[in-house]
Protein backbone atom coordinates (compact mmCIF):
# COMPACT_ATOMS: atom_id res chain seq x y z
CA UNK A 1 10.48 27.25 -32.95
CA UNK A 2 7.02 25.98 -32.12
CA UNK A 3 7.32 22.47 -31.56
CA UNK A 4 10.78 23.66 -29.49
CA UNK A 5 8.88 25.70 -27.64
CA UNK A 6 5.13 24.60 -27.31
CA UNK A 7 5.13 20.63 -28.79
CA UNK A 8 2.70 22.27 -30.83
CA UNK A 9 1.59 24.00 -34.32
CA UNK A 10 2.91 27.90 -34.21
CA UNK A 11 0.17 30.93 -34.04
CA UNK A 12 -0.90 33.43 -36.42
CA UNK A 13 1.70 35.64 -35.30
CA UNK A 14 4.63 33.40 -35.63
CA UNK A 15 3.35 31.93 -39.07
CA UNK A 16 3.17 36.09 -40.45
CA UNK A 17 6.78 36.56 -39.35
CA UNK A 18 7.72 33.26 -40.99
CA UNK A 19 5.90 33.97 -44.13
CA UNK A 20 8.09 37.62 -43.85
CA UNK A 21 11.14 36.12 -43.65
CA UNK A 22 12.26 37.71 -40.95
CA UNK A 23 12.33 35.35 -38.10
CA UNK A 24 15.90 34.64 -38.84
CA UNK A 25 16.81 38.54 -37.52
CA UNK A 26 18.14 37.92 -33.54
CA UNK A 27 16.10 41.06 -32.30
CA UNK A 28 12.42 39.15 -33.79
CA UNK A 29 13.76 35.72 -32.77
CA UNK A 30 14.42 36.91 -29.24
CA UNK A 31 10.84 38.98 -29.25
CA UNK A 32 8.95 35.98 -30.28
CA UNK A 33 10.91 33.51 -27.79
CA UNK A 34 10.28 35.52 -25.03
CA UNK A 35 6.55 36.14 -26.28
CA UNK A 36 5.94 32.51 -26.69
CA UNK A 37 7.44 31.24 -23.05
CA UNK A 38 4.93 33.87 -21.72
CA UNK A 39 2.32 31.97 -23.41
CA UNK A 40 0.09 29.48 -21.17
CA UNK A 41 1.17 26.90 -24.54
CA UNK A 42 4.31 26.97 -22.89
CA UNK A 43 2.65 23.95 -20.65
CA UNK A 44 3.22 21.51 -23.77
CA UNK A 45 6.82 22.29 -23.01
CA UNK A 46 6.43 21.54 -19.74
CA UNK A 47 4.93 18.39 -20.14
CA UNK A 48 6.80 16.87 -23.08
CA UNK A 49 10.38 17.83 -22.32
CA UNK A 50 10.15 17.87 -18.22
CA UNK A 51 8.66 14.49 -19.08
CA UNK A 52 10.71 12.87 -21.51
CA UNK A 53 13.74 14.44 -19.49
CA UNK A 54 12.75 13.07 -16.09
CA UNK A 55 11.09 9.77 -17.33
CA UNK A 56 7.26 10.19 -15.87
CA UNK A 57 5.57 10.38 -19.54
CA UNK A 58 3.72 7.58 -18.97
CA UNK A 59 2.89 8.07 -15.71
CA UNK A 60 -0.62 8.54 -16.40
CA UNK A 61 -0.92 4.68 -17.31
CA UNK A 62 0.91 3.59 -14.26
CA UNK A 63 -1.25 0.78 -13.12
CA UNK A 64 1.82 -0.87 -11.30
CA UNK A 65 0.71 0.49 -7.75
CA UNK A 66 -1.45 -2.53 -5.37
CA UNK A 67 -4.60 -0.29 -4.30
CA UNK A 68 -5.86 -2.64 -2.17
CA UNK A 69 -2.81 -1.80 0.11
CA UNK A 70 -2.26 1.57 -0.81
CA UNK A 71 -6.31 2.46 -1.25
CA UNK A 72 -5.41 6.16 -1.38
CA UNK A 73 -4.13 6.23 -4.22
CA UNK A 74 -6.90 6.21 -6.93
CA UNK A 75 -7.19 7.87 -10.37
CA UNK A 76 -7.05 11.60 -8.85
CA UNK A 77 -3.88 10.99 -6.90
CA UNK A 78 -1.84 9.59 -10.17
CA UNK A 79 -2.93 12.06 -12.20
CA UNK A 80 -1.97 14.96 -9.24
CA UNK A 81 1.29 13.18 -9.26
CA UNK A 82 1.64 13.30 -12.86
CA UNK A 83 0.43 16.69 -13.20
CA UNK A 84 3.01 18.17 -10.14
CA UNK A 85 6.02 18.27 -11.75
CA UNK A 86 4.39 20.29 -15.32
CA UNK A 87 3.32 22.78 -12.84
CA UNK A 88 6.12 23.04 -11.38
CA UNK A 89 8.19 23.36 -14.86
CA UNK A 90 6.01 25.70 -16.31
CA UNK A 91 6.38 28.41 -13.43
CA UNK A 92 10.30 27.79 -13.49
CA UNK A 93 9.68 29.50 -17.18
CA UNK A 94 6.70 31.37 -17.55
CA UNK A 95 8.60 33.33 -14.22
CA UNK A 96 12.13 33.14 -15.39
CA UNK A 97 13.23 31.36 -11.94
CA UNK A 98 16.90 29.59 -11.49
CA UNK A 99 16.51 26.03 -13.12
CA UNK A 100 18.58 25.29 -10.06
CA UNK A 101 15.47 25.75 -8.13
CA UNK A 102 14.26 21.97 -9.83
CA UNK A 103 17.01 20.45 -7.64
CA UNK A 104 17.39 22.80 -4.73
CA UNK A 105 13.74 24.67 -4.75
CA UNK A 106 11.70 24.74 -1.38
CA UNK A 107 8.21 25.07 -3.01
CA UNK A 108 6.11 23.01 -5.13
CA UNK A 109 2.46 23.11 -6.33
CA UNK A 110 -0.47 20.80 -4.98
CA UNK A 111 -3.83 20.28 -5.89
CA UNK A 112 -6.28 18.95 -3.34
CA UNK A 113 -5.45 14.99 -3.54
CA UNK A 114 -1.89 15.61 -3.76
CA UNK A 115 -2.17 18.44 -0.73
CA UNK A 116 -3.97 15.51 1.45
CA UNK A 117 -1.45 13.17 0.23
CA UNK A 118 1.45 15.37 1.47
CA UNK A 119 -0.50 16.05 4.89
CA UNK A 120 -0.29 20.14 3.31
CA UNK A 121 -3.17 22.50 4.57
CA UNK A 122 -6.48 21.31 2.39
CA UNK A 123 -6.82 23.11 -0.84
CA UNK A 124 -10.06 24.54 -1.49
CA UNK A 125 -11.64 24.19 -5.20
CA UNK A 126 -11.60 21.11 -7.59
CA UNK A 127 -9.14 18.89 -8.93
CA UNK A 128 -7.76 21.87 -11.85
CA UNK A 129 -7.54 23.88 -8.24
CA UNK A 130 -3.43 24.46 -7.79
CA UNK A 131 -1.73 26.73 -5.16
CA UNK A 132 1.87 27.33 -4.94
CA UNK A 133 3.56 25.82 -1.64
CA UNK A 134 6.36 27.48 -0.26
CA UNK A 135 8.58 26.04 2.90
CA UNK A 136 7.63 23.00 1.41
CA UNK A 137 10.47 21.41 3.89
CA UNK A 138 7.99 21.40 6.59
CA UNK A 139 6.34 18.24 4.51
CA UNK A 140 9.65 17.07 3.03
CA UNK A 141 8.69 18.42 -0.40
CA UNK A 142 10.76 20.60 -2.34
CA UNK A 143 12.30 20.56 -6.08
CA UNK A 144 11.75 17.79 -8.34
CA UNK A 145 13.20 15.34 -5.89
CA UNK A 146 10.91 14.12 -3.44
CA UNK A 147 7.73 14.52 -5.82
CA UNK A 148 5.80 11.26 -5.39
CA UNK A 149 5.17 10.78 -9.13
CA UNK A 150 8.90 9.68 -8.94
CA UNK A 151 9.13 8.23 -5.54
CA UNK A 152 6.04 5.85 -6.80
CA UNK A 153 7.31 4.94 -10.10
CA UNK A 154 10.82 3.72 -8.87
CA UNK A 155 9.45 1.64 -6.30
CA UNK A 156 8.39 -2.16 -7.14
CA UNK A 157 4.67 -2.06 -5.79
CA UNK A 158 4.92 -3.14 -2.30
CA UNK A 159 8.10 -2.02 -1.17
CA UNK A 160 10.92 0.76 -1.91
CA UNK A 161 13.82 0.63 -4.20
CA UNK A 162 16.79 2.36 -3.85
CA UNK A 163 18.77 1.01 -6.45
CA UNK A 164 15.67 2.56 -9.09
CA UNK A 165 15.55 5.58 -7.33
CA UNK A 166 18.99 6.23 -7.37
CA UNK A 167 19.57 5.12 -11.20
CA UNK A 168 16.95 7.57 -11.47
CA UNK A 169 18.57 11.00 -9.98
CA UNK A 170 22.12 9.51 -11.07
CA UNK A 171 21.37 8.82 -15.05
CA UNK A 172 18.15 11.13 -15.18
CA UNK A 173 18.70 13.82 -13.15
CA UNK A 174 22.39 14.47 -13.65
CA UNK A 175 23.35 12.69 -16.99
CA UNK A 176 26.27 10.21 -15.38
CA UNK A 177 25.99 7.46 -17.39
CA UNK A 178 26.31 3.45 -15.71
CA UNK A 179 27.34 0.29 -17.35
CA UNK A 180 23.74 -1.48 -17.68
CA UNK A 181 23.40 -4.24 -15.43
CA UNK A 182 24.63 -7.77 -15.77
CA UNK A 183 22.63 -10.76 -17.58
CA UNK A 184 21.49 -12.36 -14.04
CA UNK A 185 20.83 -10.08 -11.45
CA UNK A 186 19.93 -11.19 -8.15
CA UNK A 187 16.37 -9.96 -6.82
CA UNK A 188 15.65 -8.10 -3.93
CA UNK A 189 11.93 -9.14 -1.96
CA UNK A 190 9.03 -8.11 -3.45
CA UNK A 191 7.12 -6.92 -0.15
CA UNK A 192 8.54 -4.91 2.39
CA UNK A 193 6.22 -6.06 5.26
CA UNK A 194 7.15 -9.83 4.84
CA UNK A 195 11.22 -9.00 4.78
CA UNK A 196 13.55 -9.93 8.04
CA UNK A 197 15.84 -7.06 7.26
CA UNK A 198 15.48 -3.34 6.42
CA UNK A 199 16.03 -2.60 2.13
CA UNK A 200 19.37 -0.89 3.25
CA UNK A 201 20.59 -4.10 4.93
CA UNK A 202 19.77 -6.82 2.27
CA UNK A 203 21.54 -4.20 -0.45
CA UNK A 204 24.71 -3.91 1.88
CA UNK A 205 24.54 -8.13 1.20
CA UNK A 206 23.80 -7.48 -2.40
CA UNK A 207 27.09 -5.11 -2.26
CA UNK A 208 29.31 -8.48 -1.63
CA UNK A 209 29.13 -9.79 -5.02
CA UNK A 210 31.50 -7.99 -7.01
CA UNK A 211 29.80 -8.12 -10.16
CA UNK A 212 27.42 -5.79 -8.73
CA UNK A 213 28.98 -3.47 -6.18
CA UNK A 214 30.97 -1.76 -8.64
CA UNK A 215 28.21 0.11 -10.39
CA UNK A 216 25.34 -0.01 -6.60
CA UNK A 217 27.99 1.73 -5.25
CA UNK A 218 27.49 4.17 -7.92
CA UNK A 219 23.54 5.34 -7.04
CA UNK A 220 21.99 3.31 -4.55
CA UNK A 221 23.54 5.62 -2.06
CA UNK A 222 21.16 8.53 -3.98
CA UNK A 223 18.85 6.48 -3.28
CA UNK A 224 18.97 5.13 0.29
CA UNK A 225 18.19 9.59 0.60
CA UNK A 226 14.66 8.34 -0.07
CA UNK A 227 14.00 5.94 2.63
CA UNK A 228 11.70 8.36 4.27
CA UNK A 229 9.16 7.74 1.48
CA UNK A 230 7.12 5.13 0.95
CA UNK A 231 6.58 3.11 -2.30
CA UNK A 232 3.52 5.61 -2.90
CA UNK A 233 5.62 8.58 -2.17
CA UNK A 234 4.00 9.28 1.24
CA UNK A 235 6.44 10.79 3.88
CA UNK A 236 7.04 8.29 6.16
CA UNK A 237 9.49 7.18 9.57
CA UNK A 238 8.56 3.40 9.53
CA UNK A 239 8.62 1.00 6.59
CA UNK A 240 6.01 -1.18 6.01
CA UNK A 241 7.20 -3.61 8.87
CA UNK A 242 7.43 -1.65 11.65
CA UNK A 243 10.81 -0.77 11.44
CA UNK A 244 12.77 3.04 12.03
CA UNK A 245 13.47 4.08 8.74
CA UNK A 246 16.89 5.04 8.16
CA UNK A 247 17.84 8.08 5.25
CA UNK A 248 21.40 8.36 5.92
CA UNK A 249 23.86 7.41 3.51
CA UNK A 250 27.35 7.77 2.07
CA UNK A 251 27.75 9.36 -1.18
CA UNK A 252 31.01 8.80 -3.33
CA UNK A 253 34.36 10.34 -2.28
CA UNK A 254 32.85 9.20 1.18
CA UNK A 255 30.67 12.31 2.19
CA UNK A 256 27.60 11.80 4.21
CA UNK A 257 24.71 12.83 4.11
CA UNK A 258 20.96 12.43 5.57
CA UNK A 259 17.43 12.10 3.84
CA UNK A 260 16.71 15.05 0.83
CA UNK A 261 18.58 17.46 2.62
CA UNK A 262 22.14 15.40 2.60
CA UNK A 263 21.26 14.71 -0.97
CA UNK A 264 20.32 18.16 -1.99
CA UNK A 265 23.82 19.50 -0.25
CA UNK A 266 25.75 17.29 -2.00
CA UNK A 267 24.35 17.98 -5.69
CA UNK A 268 25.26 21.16 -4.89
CA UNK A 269 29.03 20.87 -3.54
CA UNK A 270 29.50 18.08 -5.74
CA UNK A 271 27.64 17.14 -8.80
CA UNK A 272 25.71 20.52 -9.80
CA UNK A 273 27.91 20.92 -13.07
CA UNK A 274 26.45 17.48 -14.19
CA UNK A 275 23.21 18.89 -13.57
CA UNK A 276 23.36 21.98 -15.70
CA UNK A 277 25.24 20.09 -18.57
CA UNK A 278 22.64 17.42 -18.64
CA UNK A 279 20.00 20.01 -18.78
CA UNK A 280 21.73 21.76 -21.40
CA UNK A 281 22.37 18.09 -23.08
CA UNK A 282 18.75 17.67 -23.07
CA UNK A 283 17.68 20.78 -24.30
CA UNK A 284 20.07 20.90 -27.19
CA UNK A 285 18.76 17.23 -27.78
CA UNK A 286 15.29 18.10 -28.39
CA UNK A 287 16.28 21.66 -30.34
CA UNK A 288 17.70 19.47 -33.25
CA UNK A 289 15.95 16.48 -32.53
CA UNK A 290 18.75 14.34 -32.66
CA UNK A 291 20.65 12.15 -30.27
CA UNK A 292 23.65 13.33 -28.16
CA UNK A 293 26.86 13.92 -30.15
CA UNK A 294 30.69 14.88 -28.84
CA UNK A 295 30.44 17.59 -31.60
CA UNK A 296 27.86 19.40 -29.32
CA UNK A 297 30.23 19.49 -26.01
CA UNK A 298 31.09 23.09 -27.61
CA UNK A 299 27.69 24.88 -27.95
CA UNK A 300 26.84 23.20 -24.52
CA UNK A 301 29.56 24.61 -22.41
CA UNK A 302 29.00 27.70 -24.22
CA UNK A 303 25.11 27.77 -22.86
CA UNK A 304 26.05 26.41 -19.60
CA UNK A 305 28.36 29.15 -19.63
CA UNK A 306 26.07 31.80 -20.11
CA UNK A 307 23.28 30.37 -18.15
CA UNK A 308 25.86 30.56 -15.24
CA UNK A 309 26.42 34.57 -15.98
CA UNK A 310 22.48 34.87 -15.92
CA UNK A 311 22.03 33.66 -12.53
CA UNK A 312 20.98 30.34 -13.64
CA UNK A 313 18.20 31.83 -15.08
């Protein structure tokens, strides 16, 4: 129950009602669970299941970023990257908030490099300083989506990549599994500011050969929703050669959409049942410590099932 809930070694408390035997009684279980998620410990939770989950574990390594282009982005800013998305986990418990707000919510949580990064009001205090942003629209921040620790680590260095991004929300985000790509894949530019054509138009020529539109057509239209962020995760309305950025895109079943908001509407018309069972995959995952199983398809629909009656909650 400790490493479930914590990733880490249980209190005093919890070891006296294991050494009484009576932890296995639903009313003490469901006093200690609610006790523990209460508990500021409830941040290892955060950190090592929000990051396993959404694949920014290693984040605070990432050395993959050119800072002699990008010379904003320093120590501070990866590590405010890094640290956004905890925060922003460990209020969705500690407050007992809809985990649909990690897809659809219009706050977040900034420190002061990350609140200069987003072009947010300054935040006053130190680096551990973190304020809760609502209307977080107004920057083109909201939800788990658009956080730059994501935006930064599915981009190549020196230019943007929908087809990472969009693997990313696709096979992360909502658990729809794609056919790994072929042997030989064809590679896009490395640098956006020495390209003739836009990212969107050299995919749409990367589309043609068949061995790869099948599965692109799949994500990189997720993905395209990100144009209007840079490879650092800075909002942006040019790309690094001058050029309009474009954030429209068609999603499958031909619905179209524009930038996070387009993408954000159609999660919720069309794929939010993939994000709840992939959720509840995950969870279940980590509660036995074992890997997905068709045995499990049971208990899951039974917790997405109740987690629907609780308001998501």
């Amino acid at each position: 129950l400790s490493y479930f809930l914590w990733a880490s070694m249980p209190d005093a408390e919890l070891l006296k009602h294991a050494a009484a035997g009576d932890l296995h009684k639903p009313a003490v279980l469901l006093t200690q669970a609610h006790r523990m998620l209460k508990d500021p410990k409830v941040k290892g939770l955060a950190t090592e299941f929000t990051g396993n989950w959404l694949v920014f574990r290693q984040f605070e390594t990432n050395n993959s970023v050119d800072r002699m282009r990008f010379p904003t982005f320093n120590d501070d800013l990866r590590e405010a990257m890094f640290q956004e998305p905890v925060h922003f986990m460990q209020d969705n418990i500690q407050n007992e908030r809809s985990v649909l707000d990690l897809p659809y919510g219009n706050y977040t949580f900034v420190n002061p490099p990350l609140a200069r990064h987003y072009g947010m009001p300054e935040v006053d205090g130190d680096n551990d300083t973190w304020v809760k942003v609502d209307n977080a629209d107004k920057y083109g921040r909201g939800g788990v989506l658009p956080m730059a620790v994501f935006m930064t680590a599915y981009s190549p260095g020196l230019r943007t990549s929908p087809v990472k991004r969009g693997n990313w929300v696709v096979q992360k985000v909502l658990g729809i599994r794609v056919p790994p790509p072929p042997p030989v894949v064809p590679e896009l530019p490395a640098d956006e500011a020495k390209t003739d054509l836009p990212i969107r138009e050299m995919l749409a020529e990367h589309h043609k050969n068949p061995f790869c539109a099948g599965c692109h057509l799949r994500f990189d239209s997720f993905g395209l929703a990100f144009e209007g962020y840079g490879p650092v995760g800075s909002a942006r309305t040019k790309d690094l050669a001058g050029r309009p950025v474009d954030a429209s895109t068609t999603y499958p079943g031909g619905v179209n959409g524009d930038g996070l908001v387009g993408l954000k509407s159609f999660i919720h018309d069309h794929r939010q049942d993939n994000f709840v069972g992939n959720l509840a995959r995950k969870r279940r995952a980590e509660a036995r410590n074992s890997a997905r199983q068709l045995s499990d398809e049971a208990l899951v629909d039974k917790m997405t099932t109740k987690l629907a009656a609780d308001g998501y909650m």
